[in-house]
C-alpha atoms as a PDB file:
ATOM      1  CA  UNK A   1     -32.273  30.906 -30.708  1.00  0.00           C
ATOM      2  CA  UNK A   2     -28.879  29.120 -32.071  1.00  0.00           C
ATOM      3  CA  UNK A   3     -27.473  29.481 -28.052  1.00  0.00           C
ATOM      4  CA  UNK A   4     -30.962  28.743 -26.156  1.00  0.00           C
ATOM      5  CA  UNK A   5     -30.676  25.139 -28.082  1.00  0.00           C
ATOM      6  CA  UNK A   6     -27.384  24.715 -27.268  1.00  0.00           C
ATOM      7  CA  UNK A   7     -28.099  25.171 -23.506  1.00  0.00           C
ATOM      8  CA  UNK A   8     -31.119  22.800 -23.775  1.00  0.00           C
ATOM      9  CA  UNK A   9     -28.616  20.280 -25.802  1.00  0.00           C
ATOM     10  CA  UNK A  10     -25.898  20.779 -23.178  1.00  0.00           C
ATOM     11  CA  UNK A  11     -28.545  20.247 -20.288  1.00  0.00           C
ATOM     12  CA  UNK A  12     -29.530  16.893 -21.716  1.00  0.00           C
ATOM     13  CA  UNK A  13     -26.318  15.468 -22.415  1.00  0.00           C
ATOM     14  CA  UNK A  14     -25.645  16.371 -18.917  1.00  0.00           C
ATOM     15  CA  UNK A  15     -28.570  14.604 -17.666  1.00  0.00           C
ATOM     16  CA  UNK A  16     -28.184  11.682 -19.689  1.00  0.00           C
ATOM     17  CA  UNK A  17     -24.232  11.274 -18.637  1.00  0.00           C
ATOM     18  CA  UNK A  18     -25.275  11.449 -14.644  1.00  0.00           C
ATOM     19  CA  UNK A  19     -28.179   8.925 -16.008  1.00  0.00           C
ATOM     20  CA  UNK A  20     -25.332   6.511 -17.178  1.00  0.00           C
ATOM     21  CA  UNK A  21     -23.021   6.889 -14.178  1.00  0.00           C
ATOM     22  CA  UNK A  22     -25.391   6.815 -11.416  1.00  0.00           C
ATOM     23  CA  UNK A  23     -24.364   3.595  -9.467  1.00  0.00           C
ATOM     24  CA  UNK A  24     -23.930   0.865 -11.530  1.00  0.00           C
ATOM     25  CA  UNK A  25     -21.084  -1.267 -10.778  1.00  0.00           C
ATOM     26  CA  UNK A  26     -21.582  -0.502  -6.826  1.00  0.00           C
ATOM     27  CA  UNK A  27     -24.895  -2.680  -6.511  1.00  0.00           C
ATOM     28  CA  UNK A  28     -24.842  -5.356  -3.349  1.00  0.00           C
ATOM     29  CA  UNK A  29     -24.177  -9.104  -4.668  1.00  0.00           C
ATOM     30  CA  UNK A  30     -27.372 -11.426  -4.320  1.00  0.00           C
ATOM     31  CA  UNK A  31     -27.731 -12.258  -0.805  1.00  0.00           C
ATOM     32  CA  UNK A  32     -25.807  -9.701   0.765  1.00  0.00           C
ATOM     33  CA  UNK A  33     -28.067  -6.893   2.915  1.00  0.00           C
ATOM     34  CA  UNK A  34     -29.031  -3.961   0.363  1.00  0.00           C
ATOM     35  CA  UNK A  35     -27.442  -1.317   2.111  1.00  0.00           C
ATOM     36  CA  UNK A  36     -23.720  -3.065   2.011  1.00  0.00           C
ATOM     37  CA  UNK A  37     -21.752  -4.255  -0.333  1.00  0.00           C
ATOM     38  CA  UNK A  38     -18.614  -6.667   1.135  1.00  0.00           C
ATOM     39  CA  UNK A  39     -14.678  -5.208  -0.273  1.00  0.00           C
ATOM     40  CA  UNK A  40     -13.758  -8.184  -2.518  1.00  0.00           C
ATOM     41  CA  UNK A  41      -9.551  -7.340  -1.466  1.00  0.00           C
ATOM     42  CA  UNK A  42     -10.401  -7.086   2.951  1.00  0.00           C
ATOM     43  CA  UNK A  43     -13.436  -8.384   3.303  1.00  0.00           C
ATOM     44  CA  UNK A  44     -15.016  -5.733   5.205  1.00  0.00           C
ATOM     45  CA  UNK A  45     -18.445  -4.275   4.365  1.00  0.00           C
ATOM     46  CA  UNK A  46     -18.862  -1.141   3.058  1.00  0.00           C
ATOM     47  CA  UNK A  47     -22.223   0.779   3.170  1.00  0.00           C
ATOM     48  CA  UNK A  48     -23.123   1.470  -0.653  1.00  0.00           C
ATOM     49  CA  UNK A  49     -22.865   5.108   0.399  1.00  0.00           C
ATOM     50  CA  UNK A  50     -19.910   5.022   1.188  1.00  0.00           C
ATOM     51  CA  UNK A  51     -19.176   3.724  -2.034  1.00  0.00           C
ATOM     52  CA  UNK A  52     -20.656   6.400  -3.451  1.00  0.00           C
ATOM     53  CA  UNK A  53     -18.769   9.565  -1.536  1.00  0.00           C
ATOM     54  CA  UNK A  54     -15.513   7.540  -2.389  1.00  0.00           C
ATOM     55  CA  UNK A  55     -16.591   6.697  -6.393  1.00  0.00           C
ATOM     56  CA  UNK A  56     -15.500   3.058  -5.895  1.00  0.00           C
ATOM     57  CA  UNK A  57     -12.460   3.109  -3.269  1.00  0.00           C
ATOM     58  CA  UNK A  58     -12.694   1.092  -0.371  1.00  0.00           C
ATOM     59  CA  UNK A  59     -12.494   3.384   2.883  1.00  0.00           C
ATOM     60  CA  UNK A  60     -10.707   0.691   4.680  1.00  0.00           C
ATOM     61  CA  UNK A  61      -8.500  -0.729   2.351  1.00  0.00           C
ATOM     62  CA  UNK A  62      -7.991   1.625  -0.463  1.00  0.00           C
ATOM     63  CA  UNK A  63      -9.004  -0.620  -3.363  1.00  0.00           C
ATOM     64  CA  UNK A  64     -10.108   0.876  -6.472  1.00  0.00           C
ATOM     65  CA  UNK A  65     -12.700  -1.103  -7.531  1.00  0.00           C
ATOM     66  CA  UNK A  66     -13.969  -0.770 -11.664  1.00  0.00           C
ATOM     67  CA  UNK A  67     -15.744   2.512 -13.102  1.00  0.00           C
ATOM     68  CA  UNK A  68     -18.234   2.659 -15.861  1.00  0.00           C
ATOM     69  CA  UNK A  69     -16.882   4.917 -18.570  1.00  0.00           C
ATOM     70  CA  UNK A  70     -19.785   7.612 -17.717  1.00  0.00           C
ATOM     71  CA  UNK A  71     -19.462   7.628 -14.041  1.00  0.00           C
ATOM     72  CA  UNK A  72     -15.851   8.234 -15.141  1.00  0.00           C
ATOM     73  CA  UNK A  73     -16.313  10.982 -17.389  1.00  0.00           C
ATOM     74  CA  UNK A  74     -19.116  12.120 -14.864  1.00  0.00           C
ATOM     75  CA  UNK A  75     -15.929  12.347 -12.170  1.00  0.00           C
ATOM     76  CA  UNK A  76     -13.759  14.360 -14.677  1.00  0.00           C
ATOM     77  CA  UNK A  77     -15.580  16.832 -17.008  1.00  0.00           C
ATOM     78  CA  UNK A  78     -16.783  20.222 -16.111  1.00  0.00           C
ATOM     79  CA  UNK A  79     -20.443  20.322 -15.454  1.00  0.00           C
ATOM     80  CA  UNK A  80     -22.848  20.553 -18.327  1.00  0.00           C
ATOM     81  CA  UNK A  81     -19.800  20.279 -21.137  1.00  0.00           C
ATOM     82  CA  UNK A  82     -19.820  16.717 -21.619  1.00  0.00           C
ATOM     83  CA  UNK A  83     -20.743  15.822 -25.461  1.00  0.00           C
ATOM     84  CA  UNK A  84     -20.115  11.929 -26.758  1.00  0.00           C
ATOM     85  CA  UNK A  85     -18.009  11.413 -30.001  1.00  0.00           C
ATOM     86  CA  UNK A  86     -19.255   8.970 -31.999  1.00  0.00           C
ATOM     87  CA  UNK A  87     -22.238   7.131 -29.702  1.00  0.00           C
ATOM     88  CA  UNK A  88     -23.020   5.192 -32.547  1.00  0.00           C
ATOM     89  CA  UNK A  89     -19.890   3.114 -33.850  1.00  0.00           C
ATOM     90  CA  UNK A  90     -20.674  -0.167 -32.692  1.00  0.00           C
ATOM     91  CA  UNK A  91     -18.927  -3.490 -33.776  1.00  0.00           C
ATOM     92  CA  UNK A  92     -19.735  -6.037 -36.243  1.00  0.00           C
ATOM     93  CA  UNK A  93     -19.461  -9.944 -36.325  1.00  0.00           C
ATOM     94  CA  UNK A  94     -16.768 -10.511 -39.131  1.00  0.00           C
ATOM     95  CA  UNK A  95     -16.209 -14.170 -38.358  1.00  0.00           C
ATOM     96  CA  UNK A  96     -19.751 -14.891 -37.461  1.00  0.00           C
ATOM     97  CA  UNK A  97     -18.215 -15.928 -34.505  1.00  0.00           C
ATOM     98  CA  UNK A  98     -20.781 -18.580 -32.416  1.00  0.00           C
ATOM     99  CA  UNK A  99     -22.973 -16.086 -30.008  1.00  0.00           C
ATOM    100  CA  UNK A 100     -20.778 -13.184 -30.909  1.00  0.00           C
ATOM    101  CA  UNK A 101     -23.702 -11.237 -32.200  1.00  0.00           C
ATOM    102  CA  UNK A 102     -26.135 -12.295 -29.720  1.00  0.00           C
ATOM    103  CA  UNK A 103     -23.745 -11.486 -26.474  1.00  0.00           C
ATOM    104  CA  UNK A 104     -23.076  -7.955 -27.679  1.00  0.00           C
ATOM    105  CA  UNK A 105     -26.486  -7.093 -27.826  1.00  0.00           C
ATOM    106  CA  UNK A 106     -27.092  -8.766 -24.402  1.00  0.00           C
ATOM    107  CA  UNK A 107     -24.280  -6.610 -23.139  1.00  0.00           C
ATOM    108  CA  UNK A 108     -25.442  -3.407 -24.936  1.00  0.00           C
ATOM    109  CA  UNK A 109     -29.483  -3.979 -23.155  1.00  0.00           C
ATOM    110  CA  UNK A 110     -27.712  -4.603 -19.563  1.00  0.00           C
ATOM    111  CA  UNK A 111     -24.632  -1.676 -19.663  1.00  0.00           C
ATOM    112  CA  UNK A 112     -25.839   0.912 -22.166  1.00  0.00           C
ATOM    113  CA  UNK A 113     -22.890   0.761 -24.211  1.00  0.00           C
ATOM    114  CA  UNK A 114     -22.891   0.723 -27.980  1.00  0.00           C
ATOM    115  CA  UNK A 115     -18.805  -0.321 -27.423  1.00  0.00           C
ATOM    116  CA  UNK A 116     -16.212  -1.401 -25.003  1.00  0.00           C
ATOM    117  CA  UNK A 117     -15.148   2.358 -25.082  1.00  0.00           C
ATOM    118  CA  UNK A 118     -16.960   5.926 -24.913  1.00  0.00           C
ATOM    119  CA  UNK A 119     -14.952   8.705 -26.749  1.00  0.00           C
ATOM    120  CA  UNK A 120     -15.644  12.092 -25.796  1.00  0.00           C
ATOM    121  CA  UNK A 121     -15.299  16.212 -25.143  1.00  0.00           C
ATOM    122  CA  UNK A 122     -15.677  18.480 -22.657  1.00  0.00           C
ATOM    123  CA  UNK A 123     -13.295  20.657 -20.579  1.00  0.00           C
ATOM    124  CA  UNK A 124     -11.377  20.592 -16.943  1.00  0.00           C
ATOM    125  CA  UNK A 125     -11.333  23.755 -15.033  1.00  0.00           C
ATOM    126  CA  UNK A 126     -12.601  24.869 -18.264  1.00  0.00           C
ATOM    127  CA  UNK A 127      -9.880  23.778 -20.099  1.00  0.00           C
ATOM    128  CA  UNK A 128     -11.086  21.759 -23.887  1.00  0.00           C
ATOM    129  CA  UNK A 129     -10.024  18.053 -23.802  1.00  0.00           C
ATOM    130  CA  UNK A 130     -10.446  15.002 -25.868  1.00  0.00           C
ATOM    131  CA  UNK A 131     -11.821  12.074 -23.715  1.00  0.00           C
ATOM    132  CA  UNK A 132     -11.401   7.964 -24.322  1.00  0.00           C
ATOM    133  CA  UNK A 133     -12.396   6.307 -21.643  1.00  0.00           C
ATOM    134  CA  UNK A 134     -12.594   2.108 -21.748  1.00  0.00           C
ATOM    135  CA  UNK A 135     -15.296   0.207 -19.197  1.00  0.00           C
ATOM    136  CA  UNK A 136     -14.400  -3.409 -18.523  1.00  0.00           C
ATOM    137  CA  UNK A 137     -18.440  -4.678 -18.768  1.00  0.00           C
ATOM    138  CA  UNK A 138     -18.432  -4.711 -22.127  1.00  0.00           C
ATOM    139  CA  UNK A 139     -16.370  -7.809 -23.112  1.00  0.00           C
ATOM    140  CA  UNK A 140     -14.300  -6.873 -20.663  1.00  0.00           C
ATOM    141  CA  UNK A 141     -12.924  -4.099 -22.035  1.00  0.00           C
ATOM    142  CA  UNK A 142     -11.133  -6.138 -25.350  1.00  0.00           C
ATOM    143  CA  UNK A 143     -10.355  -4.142 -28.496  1.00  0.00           C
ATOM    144  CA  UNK A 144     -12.182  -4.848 -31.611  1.00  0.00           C
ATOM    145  CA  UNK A 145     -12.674  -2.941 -34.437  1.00  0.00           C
ATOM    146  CA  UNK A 146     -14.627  -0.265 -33.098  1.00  0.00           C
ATOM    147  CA  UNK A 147     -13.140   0.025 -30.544  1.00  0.00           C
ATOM    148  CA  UNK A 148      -9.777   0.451 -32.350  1.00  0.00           C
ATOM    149  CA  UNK A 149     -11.092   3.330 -34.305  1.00  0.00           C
ATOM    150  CA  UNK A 150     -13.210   5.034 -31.998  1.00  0.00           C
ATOM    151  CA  UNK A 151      -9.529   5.532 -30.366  1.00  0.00           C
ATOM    152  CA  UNK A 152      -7.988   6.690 -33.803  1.00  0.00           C
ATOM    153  CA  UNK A 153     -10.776   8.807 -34.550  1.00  0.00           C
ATOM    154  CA  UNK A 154     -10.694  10.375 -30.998  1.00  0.00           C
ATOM    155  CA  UNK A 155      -6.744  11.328 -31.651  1.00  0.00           C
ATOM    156  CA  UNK A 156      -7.698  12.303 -34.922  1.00  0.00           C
ATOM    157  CA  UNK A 157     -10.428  14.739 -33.366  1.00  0.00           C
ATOM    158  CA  UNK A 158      -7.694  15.407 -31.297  1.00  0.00           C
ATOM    159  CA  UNK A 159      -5.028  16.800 -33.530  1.00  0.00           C
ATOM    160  CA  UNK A 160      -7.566  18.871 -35.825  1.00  0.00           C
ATOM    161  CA  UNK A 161      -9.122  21.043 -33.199  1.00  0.00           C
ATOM    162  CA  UNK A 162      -5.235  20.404 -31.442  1.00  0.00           C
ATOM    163  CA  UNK A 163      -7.014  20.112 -27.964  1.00  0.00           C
ATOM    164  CA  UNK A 164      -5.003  17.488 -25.543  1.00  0.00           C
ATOM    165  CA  UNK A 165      -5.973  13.559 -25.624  1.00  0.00           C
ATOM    166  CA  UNK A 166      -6.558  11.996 -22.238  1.00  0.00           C
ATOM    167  CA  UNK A 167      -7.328   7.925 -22.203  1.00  0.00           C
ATOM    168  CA  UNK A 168      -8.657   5.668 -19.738  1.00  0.00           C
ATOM    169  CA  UNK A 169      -7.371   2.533 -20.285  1.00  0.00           C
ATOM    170  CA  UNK A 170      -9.257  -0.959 -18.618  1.00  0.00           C
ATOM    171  CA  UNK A 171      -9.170  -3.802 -20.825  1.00  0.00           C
ATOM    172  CA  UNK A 172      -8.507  -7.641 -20.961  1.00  0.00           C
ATOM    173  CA  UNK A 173      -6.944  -7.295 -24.594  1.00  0.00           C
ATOM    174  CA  UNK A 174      -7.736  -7.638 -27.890  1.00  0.00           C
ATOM    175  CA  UNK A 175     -11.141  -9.377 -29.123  1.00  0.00           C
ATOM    176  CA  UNK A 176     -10.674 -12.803 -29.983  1.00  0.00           C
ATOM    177  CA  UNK A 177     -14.037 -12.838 -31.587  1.00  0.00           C
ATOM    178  CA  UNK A 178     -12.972 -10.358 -34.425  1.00  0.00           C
ATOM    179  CA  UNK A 179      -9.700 -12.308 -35.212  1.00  0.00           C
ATOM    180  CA  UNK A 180      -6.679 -11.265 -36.902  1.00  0.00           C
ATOM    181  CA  UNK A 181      -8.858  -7.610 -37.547  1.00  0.00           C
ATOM    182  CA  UNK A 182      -8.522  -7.106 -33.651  1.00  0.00           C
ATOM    183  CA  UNK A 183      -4.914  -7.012 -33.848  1.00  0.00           C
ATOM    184  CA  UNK A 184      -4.774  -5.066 -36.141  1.00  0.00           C
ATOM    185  CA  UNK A 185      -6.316  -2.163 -34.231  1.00  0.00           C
ATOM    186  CA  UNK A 186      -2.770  -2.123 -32.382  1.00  0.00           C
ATOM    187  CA  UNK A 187      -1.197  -0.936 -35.446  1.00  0.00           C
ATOM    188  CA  UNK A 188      -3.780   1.527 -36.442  1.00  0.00           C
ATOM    189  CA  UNK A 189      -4.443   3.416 -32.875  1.00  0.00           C
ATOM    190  CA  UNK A 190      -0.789   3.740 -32.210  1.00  0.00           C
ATOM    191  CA  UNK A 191      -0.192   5.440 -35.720  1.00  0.00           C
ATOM    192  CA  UNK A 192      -3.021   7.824 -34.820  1.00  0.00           C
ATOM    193  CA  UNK A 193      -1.164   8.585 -31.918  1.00  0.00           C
ATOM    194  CA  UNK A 194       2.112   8.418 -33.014  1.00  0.00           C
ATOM    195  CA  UNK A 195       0.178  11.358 -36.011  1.00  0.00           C
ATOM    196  CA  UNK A 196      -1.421  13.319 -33.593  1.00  0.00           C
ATOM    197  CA  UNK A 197       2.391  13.465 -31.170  1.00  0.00           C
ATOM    198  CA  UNK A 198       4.070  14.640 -34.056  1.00  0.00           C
ATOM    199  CA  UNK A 199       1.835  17.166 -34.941  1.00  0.00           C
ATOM    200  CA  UNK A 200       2.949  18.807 -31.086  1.00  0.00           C
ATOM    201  CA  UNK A 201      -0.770  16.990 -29.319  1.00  0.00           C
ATOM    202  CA  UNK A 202      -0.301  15.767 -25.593  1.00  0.00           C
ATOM    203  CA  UNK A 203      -1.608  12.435 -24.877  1.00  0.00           C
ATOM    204  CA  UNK A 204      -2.027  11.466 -21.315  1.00  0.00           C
ATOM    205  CA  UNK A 205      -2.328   7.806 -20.876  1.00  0.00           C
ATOM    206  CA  UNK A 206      -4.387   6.925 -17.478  1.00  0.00           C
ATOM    207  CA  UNK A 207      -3.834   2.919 -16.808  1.00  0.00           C
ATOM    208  CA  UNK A 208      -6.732   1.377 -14.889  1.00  0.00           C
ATOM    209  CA  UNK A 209      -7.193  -2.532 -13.300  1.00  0.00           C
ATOM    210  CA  UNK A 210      -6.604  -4.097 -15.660  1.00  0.00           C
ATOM    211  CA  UNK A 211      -4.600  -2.837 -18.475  1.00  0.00           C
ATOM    212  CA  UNK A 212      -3.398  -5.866 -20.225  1.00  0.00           C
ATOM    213  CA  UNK A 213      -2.904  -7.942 -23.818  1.00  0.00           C
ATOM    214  CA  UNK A 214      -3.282  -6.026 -27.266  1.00  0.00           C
ATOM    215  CA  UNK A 215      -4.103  -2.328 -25.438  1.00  0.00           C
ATOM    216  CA  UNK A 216      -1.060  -2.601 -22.737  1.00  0.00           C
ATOM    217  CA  UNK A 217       1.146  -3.346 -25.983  1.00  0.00           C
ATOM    218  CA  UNK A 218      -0.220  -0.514 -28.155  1.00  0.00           C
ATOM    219  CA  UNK A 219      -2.135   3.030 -27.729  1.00  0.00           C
ATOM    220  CA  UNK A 220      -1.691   2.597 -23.110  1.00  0.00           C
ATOM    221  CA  UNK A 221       2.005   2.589 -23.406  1.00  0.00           C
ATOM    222  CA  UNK A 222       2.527   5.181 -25.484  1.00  0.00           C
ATOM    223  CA  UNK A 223       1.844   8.555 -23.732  1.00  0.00           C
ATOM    224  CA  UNK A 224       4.131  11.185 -23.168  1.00  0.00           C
ATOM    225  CA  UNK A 225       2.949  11.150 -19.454  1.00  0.00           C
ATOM    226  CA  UNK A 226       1.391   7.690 -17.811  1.00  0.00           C
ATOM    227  CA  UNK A 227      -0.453   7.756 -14.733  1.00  0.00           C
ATOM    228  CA  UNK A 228      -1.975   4.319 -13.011  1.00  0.00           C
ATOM    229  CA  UNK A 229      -4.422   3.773 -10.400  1.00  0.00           C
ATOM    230  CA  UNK A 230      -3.232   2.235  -7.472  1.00  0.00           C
ATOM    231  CA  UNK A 231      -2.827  -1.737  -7.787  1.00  0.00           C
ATOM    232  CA  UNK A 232      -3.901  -1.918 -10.532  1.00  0.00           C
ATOM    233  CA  UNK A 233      -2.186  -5.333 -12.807  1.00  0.00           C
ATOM    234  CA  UNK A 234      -0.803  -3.845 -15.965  1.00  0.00           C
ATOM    235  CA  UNK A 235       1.197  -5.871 -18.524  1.00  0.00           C
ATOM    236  CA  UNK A 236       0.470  -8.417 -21.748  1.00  0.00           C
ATOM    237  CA  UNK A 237      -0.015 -11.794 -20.551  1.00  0.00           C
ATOM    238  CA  UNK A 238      -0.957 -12.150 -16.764  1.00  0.00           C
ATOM    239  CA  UNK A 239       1.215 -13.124 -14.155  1.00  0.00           C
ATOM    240  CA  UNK A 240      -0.099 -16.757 -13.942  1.00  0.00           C
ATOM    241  CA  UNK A 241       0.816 -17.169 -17.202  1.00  0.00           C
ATOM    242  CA  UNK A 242       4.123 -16.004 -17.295  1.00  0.00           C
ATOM    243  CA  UNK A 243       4.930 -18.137 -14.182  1.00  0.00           C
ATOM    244  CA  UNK A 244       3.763 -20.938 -15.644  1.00  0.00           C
ATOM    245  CA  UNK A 245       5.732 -20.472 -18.942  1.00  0.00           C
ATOM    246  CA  UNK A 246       9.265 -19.558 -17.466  1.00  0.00           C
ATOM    247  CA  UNK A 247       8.496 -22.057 -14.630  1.00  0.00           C
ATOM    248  CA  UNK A 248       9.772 -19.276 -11.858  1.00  0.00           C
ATOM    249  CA  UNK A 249       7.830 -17.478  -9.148  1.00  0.00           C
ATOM    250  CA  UNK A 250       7.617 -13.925  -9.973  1.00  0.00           C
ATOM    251  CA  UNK A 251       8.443 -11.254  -7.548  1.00  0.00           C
ATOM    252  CA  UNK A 252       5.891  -9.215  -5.000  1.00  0.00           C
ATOM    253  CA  UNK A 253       3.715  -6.822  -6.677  1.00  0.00           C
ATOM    254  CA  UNK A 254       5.124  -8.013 -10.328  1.00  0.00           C
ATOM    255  CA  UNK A 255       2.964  -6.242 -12.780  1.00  0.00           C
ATOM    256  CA  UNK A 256       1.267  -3.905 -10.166  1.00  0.00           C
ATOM    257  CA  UNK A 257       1.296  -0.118 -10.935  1.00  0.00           C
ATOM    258  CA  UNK A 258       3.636   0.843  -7.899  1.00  0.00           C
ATOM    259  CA  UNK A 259       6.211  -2.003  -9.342  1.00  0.00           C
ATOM    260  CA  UNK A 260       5.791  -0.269 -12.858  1.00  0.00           C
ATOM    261  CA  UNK A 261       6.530   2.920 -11.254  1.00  0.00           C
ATOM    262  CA  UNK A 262       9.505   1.485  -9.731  1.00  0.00           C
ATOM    263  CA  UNK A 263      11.028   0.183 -13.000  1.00  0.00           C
ATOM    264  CA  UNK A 264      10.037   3.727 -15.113  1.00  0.00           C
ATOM    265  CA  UNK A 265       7.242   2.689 -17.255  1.00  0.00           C
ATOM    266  CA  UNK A 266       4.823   4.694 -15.150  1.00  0.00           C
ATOM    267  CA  UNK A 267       5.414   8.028 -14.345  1.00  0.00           C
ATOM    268  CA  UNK A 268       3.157   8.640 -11.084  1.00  0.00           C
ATOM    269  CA  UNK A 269       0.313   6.498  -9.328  1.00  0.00           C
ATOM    270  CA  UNK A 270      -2.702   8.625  -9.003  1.00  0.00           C
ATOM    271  CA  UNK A 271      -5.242   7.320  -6.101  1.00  0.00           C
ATOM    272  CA  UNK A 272      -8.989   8.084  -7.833  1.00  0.00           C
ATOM    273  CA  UNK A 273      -9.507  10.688  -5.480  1.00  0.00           C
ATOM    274  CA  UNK A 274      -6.642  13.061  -6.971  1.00  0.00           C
ATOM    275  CA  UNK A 275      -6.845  11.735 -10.682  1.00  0.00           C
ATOM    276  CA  UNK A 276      -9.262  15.113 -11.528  1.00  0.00           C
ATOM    277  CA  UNK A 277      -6.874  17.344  -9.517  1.00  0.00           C
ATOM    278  CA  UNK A 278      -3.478  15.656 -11.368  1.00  0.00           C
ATOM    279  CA  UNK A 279      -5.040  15.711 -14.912  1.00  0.00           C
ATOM    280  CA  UNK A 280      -5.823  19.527 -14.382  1.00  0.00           C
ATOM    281  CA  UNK A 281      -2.398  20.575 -13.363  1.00  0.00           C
ATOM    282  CA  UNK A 282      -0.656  18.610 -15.826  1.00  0.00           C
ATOM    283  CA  UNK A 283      -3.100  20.411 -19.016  1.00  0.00           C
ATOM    284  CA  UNK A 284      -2.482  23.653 -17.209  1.00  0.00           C
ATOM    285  CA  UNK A 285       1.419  22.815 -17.444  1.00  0.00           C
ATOM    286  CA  UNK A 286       1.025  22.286 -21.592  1.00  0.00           C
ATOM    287  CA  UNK A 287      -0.985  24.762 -22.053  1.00  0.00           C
ATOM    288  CA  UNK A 288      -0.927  28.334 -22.879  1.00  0.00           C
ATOM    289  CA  UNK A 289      -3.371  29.487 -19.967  1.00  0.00           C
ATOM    290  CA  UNK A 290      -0.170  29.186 -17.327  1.00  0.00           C
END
């Protein structure tokens, strides 16, 4: 009886993650024609099905446009093994911040996301991983509290049932709303990692556009291998910004993942179409199936 409800269980949550990652962030702008959707980096129009078979990359230009975190997870999982960690940590309004409250919930009716960041299990070629995977609708991906410990509690997870930690990281920074207890999540999800590295764990960092402010300069830096997207702008302030403040023009592709590569703070650019295939390869390296 005990297995027959885990099937059913298994079946749902399987249902309900191809629910959440059926199409979302793919949908034609107002006044375009339904059945295209124009690339925002050439121009050209794509059909939406062909943003479909491609999950998001243009097929003329290669640009890897934004995932949600279940269409993500949806891409990467084995079927029917996907369970959520934590669904219901949400954030708070500490500062009563103006609109803070009301925004959130706004966000939470259009996305379907309790947080900035879904937290996971499931395995890869049936190997058992720990899943954190950011999606940049919800306040554009910024760390709050919850968001900070959903992360530690995912490494946590993590290091107990010592399975490998894999994060997806997409996020404008930390959450200006929650104040001074934003940054503090830096401090507290890099000691989870730095606790759950010690303890012999393998944490896979995956950067995503963008990857930039409070997360770039805590838990996404800190794997013992980083992958990137193609193109995608990864650093703590933006380029504009840094321009503006040392008054120079910065060089081509400064702050792009291929320049990172370049300079050794990312180990490999991964198009989306190979991420799966990468990700399996490198568990099946650190693991004891080989």
């Amino acid at each position: 009886m005990s297995q027959l409800f885990e099937n059913r269980r298994a079946r749902f949550l399987e249902l309900r993650l191809r629910r959440k990652g059926s199409g979302v962030p793919f949908a034609p702008k107002p006044g375009m024609d339904p059945l295209f959707d124009k690339c925002p980096q050439c121009g050209q129009a794509v059909s939406k099905l062909d943003w479909q078979k491609t999950t998001g990359v243009c097929p003329n230009c290669g640009l890897h446009r934004p995932l949600t975190a279940y269409q993500r997870l949806y891409t990467l999982l084995d079927s029917g093994t996907f369970r959520e960690l934590n669904p219901t940590l949400t954030g708070r309004d500490p500062l009563h911040f103006p609109g803070y409250k009301e925004k959130a919930a706004g966000l939470h009716s259009r996305t379907g996301l309790g947080e900035a960041v879904v937290t996971a299990t499931g395995t890869m070629d049936g190997m058992s991983v720990v899943l954190a995977v950011m999606d940049s609708r919800f306040l554009m991906g910024s760390m709050g509290v919850a968001v900070g410990e959903k992360i530690a509690r995912a490494a946590r997870y993590a290091q107990k049932k010592k399975l490998p930690l894999i994060i997806f990281c997409a996020s404008g920074g930390a959450r200006m709303q929650e104040g001074i207890l934003s940054l503090m999540q830096m401090a507290k999800t890099a000691a989870a990692i730095e606790s759950f590295q010690k303890s012999g764990g393998l944490y896979i960092s995956c950067l995503t556009n963008p990857t930039t402010g409070g997360v770039s300069a805590s838990f996404a830096m800190l794997g013992d291998i980083t992958l990137a997207e193609p193109r995608a702008l990864i650093g703590f302030a933006g380029p504009r910004v840094i321009e503006q403040t040392i008054g120079q023009k910065l060089p081509e592709g400064f702050q792009r993942s291929e320049f990172l590569q370049e300079h050794g703070f990312v180990d490999a650019v991964v198009p989306r179409s190979e991420m799966r295939e990468t990700l399996v390869r490198l568990l099946a390296l650190h693991s004891k199936r080989r």
